[in-house]
C-alpha atoms as a PDB file:
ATOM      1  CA  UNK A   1       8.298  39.586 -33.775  1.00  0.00           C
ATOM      2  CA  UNK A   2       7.917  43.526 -32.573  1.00  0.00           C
ATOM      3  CA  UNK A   3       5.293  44.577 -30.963  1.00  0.00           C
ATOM      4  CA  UNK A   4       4.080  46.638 -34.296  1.00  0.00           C
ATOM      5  CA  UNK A   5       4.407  43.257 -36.029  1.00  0.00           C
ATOM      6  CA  UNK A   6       1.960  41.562 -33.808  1.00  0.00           C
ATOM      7  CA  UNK A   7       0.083  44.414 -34.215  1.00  0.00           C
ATOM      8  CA  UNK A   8      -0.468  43.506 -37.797  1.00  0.00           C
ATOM      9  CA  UNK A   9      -0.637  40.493 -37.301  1.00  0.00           C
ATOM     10  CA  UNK A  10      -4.208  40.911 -34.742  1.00  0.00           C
ATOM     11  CA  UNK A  11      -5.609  43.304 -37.469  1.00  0.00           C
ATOM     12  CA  UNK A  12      -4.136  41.098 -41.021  1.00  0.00           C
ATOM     13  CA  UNK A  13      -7.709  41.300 -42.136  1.00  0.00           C
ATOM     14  CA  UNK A  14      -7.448  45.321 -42.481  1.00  0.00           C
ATOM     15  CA  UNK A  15      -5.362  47.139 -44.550  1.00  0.00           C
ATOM     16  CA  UNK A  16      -2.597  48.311 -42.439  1.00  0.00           C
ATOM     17  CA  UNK A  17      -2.035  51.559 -44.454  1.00  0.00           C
ATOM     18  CA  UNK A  18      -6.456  52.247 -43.544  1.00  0.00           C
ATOM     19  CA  UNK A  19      -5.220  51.295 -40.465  1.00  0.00           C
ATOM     20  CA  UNK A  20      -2.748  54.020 -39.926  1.00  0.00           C
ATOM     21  CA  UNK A  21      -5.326  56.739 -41.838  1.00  0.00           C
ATOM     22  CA  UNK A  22      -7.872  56.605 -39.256  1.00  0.00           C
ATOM     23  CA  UNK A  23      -7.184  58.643 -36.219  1.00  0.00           C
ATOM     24  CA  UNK A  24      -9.010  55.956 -33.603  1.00  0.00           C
ATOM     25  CA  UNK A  25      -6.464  53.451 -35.106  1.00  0.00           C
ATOM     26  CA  UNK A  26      -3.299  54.983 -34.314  1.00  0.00           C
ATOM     27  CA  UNK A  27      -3.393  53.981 -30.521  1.00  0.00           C
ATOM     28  CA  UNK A  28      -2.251  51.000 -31.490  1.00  0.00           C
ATOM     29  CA  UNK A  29       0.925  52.547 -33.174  1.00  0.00           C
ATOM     30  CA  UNK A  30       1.372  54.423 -29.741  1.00  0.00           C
ATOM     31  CA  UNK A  31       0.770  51.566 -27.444  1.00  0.00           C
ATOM     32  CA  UNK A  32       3.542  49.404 -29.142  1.00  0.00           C
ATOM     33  CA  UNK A  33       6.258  52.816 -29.254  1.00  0.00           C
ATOM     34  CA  UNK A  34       5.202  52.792 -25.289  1.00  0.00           C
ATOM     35  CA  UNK A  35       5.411  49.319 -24.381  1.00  0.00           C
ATOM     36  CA  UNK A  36       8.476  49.122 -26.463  1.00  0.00           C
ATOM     37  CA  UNK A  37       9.945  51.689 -24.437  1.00  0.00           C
ATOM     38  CA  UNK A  38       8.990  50.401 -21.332  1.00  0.00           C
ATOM     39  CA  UNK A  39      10.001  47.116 -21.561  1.00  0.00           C
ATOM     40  CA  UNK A  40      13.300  48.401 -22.872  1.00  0.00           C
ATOM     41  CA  UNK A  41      14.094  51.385 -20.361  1.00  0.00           C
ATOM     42  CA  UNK A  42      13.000  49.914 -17.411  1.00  0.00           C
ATOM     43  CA  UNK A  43      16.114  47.497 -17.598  1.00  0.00           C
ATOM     44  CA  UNK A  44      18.919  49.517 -17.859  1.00  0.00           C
ATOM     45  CA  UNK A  45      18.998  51.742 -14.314  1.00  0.00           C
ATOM     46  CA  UNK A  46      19.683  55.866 -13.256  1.00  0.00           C
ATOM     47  CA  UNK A  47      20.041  57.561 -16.011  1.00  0.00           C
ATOM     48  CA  UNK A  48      20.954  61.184 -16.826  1.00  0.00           C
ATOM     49  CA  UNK A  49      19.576  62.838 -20.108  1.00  0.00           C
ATOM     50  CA  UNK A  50      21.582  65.321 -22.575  1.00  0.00           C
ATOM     51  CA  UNK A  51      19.932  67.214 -24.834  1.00  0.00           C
ATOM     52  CA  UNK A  52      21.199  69.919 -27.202  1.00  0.00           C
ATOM     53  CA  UNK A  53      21.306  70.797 -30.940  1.00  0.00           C
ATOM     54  CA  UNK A  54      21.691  67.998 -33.674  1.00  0.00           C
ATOM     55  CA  UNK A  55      23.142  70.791 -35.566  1.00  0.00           C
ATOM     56  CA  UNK A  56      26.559  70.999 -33.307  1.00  0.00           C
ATOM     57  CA  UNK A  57      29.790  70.013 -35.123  1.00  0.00           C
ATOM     58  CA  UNK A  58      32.601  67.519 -33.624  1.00  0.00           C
ATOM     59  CA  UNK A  59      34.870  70.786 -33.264  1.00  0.00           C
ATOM     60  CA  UNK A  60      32.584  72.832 -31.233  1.00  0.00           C
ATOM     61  CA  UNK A  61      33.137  73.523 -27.665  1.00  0.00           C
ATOM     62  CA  UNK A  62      29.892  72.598 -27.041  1.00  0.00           C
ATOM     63  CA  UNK A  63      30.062  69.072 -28.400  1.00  0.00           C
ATOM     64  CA  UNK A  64      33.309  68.575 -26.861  1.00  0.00           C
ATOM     65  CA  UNK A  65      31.708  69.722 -23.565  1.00  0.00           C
ATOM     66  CA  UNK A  66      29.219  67.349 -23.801  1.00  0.00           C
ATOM     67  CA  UNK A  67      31.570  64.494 -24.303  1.00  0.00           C
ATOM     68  CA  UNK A  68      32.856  65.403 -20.847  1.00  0.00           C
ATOM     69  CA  UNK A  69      29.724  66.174 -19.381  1.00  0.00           C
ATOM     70  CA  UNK A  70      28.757  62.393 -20.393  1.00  0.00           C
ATOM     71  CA  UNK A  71      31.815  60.710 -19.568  1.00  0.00           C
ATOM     72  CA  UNK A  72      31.790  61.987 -15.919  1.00  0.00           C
ATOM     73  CA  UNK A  73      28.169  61.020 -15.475  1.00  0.00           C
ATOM     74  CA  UNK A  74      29.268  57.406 -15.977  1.00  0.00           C
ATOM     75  CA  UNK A  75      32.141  57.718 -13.867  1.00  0.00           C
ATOM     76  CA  UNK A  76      29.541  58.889 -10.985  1.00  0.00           C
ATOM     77  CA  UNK A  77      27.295  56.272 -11.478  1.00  0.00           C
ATOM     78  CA  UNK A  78      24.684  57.053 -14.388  1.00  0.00           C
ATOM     79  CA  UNK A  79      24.087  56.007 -17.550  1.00  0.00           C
ATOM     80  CA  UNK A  80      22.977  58.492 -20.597  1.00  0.00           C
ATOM     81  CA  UNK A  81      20.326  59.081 -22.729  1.00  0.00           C
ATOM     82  CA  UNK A  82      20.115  60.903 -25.408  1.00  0.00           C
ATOM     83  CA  UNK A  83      17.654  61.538 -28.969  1.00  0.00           C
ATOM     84  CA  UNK A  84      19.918  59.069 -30.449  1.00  0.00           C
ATOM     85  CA  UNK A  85      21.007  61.206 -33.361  1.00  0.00           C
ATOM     86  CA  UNK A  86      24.261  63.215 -34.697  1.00  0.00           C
ATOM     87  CA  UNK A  87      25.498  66.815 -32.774  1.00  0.00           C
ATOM     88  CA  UNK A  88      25.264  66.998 -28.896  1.00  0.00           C
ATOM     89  CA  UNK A  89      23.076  63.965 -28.996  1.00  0.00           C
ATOM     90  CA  UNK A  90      26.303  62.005 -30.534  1.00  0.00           C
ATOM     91  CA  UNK A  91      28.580  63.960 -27.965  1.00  0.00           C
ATOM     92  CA  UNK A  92      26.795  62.255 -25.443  1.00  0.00           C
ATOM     93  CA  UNK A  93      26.715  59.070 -26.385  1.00  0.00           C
ATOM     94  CA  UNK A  94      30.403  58.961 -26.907  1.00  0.00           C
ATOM     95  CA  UNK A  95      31.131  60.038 -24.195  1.00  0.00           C
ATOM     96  CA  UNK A  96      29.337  57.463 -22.264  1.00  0.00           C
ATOM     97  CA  UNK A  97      31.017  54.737 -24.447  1.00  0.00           C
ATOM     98  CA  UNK A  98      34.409  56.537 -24.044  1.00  0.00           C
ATOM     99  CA  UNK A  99      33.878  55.475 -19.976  1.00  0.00           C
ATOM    100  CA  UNK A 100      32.005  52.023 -21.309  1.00  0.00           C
ATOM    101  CA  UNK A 101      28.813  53.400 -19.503  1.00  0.00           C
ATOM    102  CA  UNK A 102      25.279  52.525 -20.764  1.00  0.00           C
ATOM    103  CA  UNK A 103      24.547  54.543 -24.038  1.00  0.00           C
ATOM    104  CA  UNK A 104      21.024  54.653 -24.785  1.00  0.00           C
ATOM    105  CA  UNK A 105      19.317  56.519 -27.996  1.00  0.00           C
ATOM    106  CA  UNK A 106      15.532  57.395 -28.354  1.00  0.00           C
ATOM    107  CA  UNK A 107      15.933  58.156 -32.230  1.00  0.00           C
ATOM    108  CA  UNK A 108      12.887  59.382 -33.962  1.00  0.00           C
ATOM    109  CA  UNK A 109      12.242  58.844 -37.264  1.00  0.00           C
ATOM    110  CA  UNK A 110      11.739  62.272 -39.084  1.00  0.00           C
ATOM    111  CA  UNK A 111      11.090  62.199 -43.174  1.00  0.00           C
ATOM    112  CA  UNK A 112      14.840  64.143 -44.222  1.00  0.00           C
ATOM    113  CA  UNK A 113      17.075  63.482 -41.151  1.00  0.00           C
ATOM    114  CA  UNK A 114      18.201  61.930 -37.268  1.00  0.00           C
ATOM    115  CA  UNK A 115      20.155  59.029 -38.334  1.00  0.00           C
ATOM    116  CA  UNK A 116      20.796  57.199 -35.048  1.00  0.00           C
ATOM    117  CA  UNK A 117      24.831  57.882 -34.269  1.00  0.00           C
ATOM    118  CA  UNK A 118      27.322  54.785 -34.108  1.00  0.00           C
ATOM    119  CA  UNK A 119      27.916  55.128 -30.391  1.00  0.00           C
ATOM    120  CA  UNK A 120      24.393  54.285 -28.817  1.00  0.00           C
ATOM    121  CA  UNK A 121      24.210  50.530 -27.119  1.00  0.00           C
ATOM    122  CA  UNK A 122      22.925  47.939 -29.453  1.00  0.00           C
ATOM    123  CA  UNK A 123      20.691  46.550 -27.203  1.00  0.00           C
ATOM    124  CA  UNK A 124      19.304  50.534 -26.440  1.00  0.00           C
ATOM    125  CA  UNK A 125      18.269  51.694 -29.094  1.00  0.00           C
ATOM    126  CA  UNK A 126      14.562  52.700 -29.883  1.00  0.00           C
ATOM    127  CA  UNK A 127      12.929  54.799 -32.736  1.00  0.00           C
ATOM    128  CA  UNK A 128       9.662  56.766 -32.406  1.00  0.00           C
ATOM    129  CA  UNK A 129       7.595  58.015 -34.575  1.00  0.00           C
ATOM    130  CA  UNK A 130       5.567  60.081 -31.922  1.00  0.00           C
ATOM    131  CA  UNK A 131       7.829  62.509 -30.731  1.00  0.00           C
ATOM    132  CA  UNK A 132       5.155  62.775 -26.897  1.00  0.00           C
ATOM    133  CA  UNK A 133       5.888  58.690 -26.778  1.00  0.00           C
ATOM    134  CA  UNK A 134      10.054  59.926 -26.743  1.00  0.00           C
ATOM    135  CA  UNK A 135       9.395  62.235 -24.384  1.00  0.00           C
ATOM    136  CA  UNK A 136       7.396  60.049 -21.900  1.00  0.00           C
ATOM    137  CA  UNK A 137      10.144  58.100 -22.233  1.00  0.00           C
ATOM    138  CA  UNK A 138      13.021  60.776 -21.130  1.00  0.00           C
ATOM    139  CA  UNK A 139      10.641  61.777 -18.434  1.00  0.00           C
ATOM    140  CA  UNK A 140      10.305  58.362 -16.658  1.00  0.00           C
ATOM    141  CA  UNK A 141      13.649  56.909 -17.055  1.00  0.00           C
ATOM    142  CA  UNK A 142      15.924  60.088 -16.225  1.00  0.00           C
ATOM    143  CA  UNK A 143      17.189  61.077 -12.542  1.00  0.00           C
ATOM    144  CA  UNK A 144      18.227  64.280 -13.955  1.00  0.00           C
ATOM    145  CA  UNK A 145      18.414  66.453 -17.520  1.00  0.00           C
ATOM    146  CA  UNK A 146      21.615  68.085 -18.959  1.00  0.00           C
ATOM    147  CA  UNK A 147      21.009  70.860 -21.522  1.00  0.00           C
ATOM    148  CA  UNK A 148      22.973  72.058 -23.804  1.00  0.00           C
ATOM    149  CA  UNK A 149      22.672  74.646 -25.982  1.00  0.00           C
ATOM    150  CA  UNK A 150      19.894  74.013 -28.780  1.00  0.00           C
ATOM    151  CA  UNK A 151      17.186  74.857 -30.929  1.00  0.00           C
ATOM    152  CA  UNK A 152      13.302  74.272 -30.978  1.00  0.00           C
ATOM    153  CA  UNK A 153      13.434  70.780 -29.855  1.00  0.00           C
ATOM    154  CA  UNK A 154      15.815  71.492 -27.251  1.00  0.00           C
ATOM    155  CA  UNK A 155      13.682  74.364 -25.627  1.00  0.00           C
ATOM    156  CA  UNK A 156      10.655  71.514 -25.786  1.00  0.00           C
ATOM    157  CA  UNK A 157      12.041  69.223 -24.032  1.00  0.00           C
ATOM    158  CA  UNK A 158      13.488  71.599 -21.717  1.00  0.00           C
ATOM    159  CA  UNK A 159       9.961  73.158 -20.755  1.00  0.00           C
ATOM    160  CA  UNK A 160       8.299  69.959 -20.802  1.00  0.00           C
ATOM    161  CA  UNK A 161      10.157  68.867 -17.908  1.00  0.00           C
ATOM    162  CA  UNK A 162       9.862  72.213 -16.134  1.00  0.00           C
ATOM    163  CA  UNK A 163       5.988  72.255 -16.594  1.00  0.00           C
ATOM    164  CA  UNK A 164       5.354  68.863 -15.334  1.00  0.00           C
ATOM    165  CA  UNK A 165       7.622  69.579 -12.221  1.00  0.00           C
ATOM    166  CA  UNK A 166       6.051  72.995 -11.659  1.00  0.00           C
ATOM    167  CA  UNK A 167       2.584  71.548 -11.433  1.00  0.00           C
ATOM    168  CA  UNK A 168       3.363  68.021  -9.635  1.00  0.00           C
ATOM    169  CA  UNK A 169       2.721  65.777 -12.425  1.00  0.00           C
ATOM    170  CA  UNK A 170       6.198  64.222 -11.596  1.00  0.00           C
ATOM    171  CA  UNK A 171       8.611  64.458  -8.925  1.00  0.00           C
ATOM    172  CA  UNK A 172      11.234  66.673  -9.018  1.00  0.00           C
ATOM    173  CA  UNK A 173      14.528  65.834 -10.985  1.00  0.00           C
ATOM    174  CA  UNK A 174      17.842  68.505 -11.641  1.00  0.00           C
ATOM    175  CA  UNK A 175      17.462  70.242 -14.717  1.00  0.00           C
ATOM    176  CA  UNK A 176      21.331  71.305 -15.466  1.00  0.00           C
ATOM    177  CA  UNK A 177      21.452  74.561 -18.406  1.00  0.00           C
ATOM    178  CA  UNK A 178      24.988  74.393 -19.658  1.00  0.00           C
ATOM    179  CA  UNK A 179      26.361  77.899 -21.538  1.00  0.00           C
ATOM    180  CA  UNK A 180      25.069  80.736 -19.341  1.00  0.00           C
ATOM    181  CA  UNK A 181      25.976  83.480 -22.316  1.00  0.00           C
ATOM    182  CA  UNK A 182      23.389  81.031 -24.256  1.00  0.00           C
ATOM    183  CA  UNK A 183      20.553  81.095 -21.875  1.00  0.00           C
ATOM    184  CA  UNK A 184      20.988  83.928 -19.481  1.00  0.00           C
ATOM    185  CA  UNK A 185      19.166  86.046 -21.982  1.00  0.00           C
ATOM    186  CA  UNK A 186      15.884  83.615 -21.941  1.00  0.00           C
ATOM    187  CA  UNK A 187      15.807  83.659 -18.396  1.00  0.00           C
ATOM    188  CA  UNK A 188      16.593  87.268 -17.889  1.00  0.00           C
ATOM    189  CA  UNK A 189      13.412  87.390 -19.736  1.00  0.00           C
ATOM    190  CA  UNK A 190      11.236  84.836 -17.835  1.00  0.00           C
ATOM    191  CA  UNK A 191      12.694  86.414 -14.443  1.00  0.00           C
ATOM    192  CA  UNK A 192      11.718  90.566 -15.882  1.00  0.00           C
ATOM    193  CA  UNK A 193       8.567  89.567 -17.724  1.00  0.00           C
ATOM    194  CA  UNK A 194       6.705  86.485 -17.000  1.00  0.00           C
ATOM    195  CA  UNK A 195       7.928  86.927 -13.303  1.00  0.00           C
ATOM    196  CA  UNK A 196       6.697  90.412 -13.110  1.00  0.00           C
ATOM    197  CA  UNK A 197       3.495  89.613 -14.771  1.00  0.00           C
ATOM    198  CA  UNK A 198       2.621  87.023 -12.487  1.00  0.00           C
ATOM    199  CA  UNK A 199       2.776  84.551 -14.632  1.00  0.00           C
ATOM    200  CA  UNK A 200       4.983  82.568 -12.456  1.00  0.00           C
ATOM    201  CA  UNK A 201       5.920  82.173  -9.177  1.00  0.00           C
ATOM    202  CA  UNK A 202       9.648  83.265  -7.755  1.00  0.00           C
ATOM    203  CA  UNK A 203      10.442  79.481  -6.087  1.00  0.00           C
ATOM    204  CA  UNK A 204       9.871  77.699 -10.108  1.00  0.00           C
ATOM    205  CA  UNK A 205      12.731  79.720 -11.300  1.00  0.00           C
ATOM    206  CA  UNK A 206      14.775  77.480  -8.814  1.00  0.00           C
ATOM    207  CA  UNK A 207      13.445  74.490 -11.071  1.00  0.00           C
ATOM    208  CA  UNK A 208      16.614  75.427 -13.186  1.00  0.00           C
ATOM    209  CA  UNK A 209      20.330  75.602 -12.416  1.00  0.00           C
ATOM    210  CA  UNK A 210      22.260  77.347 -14.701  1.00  0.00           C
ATOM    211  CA  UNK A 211      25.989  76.246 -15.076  1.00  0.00           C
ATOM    212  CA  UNK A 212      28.954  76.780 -17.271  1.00  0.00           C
ATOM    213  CA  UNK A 213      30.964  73.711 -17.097  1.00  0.00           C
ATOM    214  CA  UNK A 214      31.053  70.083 -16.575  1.00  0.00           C
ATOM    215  CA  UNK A 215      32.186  69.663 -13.683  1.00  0.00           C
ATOM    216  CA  UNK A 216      29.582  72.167 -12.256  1.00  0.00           C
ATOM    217  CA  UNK A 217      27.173  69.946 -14.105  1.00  0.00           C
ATOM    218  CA  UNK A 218      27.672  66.643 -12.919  1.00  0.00           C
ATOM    219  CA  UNK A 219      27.851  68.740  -9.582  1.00  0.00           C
ATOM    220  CA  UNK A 220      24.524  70.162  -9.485  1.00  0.00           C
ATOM    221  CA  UNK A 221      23.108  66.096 -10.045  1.00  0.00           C
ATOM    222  CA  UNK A 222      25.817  64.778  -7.615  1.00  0.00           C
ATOM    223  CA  UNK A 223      24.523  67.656  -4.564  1.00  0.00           C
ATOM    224  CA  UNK A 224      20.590  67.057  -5.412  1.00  0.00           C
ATOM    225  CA  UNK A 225      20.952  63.648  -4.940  1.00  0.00           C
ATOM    226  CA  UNK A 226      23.273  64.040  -1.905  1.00  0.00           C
ATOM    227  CA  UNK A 227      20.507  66.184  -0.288  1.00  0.00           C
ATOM    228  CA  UNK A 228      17.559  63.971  -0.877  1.00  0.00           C
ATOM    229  CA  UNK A 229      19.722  60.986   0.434  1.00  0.00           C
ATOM    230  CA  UNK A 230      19.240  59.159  -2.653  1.00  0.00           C
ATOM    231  CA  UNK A 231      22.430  58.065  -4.920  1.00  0.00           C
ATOM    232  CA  UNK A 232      21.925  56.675  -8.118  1.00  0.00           C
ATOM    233  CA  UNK A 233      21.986  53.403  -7.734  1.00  0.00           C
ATOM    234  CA  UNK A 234      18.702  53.190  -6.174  1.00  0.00           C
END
């Protein structure tokens, strides 16, 4: 029985779909995505996140980068996560599975799209519906983000993990920006305006490491982990 399931189950006298309508109930829905998760994630050791655009086509540099990128994390020692669904997301997950690694997918369900891709783990595997339960989720169980070229979704993710580092909410992990034609012109920006304006300090522009392949990638995890005296394993 899932945990949404026994959910049900304590409220069968209510109407699940009144259930779901009223605000106050939907902590329910969110404490079984989060215990789901961390009864799941806790299990399966260091980890290394990829994120990047669903969008990205098997013949793309970028997805073929990612494969790479993926494949030599597992050969160092880490599993991979990824949003579980087709483009760089896919890319990573095969190329964990090309190097039998751990493959694990945080799919979210979305009304017209994210199919979960064919090369995730069976046994890891989870779908949200919230998309701040998924990202709780990358937070806590990754020693390190990769990111890829993306949209939207991809800058989210990216910025949620800066913001949280910048102001201590969580220890800091790498965050690895592959492509620097793709994102030199953001941070050009964030270094000549928000810098300037004082809307940031000088050192959290160090919170990033922009690379432009994978072996610089895997590098940047390999050397912050190297100077903390940490490896993944622990």
């Amino acid at each position: 029985m899932t945990n949404e399931d026994k959910i049900k189950q304590a409220f069968k006298d209510r109407d699940w779909n009144e259930i779901k309508s009223q605000d106050s109930w939907v902590i329910f829905k969110v404490m079984s995505e989060m215990v789901e998760g961390f009864e799941k994630l806790a299990k399966i050791g260091p980890c290394v996140s990829i994120f990047g655009s669903a969008r990205t086509k098997e013949d793309h540099r970028y997805y073929k980068m990612t494969e790479e990128i993926a494949a030599k994390l597992v050969r160092h020692g880490y599993g991979v996560i990824t949003g579980g669904g087709p483009g760089i997301m896919q890319a990573g997950n095969k190329g964990a599975a090309s190097e039998n690694g751990k493959s694990v997918g945080l799919n979210i369900e979305l009304p017209h799209e994210q199919n979960n891709n064919i090369y995730i783990d069976a046994d890891k595997l989870i779908s949200f519906d919230y998309f701040f339960v998924r990202k709780v989720m990358f937070v806590k169980y990754s020693q390190g983000f990769v990111v890829m070229p993306g949209g939207f979704g991809t800058l989210d993710e990216m910025f949620e993990a800066i913001t949280l580092i910048q102001t201590h909410k969580i220890g800091r992990f790498p965050i690895v920006l592959v492509g620097k034609k793709f994102w030199s012109g953001l941070f050009d920006w964030i270094r000549e305006v928000m810098l300037n304006e004082g809307n940031i300090n000088a050192e959290d522009l160090d919170l990033v490491n922009l690379v432009d392949t994978p072996t610089e990638a895997v590098q940047v995890i390999d050397d912050f982990y190297s100077k903390y005296l940490l490896s993944p394993n622990f």
